[in-house]
C-alpha atoms as a PDB file:
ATOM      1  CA  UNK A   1       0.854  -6.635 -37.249  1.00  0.00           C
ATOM      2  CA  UNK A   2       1.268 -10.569 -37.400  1.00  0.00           C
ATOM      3  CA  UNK A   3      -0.664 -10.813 -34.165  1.00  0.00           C
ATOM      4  CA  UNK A   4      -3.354  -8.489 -35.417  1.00  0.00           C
ATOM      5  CA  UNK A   5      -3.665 -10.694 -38.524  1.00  0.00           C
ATOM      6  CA  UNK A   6      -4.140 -13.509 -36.554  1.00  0.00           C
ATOM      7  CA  UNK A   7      -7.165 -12.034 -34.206  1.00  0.00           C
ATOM      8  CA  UNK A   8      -8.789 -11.539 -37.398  1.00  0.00           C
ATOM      9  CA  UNK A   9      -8.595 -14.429 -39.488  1.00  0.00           C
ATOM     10  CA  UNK A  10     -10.468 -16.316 -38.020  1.00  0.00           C
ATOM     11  CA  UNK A  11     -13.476 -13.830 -38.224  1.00  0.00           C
ATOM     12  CA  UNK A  12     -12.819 -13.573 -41.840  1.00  0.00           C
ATOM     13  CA  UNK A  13     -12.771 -16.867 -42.693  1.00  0.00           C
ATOM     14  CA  UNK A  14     -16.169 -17.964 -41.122  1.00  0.00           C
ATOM     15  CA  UNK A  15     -18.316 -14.361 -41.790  1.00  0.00           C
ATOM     16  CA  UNK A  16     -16.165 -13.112 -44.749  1.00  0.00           C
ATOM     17  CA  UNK A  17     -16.019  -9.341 -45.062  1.00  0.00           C
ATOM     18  CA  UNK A  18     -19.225  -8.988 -43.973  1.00  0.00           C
ATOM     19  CA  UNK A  19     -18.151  -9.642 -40.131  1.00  0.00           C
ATOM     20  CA  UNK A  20     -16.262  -6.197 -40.223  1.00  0.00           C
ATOM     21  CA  UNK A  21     -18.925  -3.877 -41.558  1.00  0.00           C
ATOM     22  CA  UNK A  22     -20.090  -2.526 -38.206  1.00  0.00           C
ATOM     23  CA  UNK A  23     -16.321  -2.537 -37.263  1.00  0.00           C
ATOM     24  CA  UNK A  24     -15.725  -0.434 -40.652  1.00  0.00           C
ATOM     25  CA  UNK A  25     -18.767   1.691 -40.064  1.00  0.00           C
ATOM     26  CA  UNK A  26     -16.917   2.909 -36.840  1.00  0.00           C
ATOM     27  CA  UNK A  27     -14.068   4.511 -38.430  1.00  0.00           C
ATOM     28  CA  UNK A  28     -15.565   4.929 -41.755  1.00  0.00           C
ATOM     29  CA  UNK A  29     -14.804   9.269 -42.558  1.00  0.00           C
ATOM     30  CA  UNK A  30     -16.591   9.190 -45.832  1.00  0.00           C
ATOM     31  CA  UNK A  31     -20.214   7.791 -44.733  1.00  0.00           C
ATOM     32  CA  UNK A  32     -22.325  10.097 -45.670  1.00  0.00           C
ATOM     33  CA  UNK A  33     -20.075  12.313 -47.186  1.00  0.00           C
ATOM     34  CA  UNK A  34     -20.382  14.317 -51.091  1.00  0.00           C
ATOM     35  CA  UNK A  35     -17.717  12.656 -52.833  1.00  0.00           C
ATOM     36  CA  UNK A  36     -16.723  13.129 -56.437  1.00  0.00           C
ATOM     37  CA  UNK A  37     -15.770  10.082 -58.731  1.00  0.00           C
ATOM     38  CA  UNK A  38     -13.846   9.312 -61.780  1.00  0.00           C
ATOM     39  CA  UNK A  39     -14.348   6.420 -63.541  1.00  0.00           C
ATOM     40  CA  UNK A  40     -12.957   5.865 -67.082  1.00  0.00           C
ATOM     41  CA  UNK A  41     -13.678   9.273 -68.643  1.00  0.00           C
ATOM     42  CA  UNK A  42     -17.025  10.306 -66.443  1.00  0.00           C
ATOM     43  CA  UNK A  43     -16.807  12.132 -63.195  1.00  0.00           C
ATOM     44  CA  UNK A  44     -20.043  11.946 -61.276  1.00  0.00           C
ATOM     45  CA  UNK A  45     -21.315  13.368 -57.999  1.00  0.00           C
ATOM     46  CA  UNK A  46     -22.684  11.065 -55.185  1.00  0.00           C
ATOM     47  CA  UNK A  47     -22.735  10.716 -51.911  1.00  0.00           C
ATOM     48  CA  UNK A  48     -20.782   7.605 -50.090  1.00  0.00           C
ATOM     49  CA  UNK A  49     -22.951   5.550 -48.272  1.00  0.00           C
ATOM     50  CA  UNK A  50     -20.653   2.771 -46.700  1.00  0.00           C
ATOM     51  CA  UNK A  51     -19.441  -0.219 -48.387  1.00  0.00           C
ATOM     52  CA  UNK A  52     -21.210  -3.845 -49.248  1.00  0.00           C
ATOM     53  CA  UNK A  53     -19.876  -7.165 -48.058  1.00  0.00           C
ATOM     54  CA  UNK A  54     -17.695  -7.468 -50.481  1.00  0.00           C
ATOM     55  CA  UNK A  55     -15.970  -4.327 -49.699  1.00  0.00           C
ATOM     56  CA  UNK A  56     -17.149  -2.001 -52.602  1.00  0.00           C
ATOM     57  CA  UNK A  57     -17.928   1.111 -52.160  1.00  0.00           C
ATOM     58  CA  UNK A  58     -21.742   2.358 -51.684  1.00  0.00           C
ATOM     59  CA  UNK A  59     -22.706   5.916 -52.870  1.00  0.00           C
ATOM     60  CA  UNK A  60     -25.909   7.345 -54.107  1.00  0.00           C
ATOM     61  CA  UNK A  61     -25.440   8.655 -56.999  1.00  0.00           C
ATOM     62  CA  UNK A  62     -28.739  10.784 -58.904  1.00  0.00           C
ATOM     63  CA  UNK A  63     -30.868   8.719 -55.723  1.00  0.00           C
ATOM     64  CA  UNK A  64     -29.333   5.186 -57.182  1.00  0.00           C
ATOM     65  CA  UNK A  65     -27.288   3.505 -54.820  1.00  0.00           C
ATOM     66  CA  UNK A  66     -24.151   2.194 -56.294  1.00  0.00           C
ATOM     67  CA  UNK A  67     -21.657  -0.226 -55.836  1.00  0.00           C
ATOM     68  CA  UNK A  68     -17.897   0.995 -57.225  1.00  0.00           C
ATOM     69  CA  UNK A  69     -15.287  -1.659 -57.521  1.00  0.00           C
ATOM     70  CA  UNK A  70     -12.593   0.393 -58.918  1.00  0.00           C
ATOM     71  CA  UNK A  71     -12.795   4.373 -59.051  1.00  0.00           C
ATOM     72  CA  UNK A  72     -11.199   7.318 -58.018  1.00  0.00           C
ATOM     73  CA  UNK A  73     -13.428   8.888 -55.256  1.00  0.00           C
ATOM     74  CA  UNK A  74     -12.377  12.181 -54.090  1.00  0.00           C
ATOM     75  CA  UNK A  75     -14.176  14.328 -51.407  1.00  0.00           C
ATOM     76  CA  UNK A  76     -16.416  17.003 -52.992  1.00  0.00           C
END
């Protein structure tokens, strides 16, 4: 894992997240999934779209693309 960690932080410190979106697109199960979210005391429907480059999670939600920092997102 140490090794691993040190391939890649090099990358992060010059691109940030950002230089592992393709990478995370690759492996990514929810793209373009229905997922179902619960945030405080709403649950809403969306669809998950990826993530930005800061990590947070993209999903349509109501054709509104949204950025979730902290949620629980369930598959619908």
């Amino acid at each position: 894992m140490i090794t691993a960690l040190n391939n890649y932080l090099p990358r992060f410190s010059q691109q940030g997240f950002n230089g592992f979106t393709n990478e995370w697109l690759k492996y990514d199960i929810l793209h373009h999934q229905p997922v179902k979210i619960t945030q405080l005391d709403q649950i809403l429907d969306g669809l998950a779209m990826g993530i930005d480059e800061r990590g947070q999670l993209k999903v349509n939600i109501d054709g509104q693309e949204q950025c979730l920092t902290s949620a629980e997102v369930s598959v619908s």
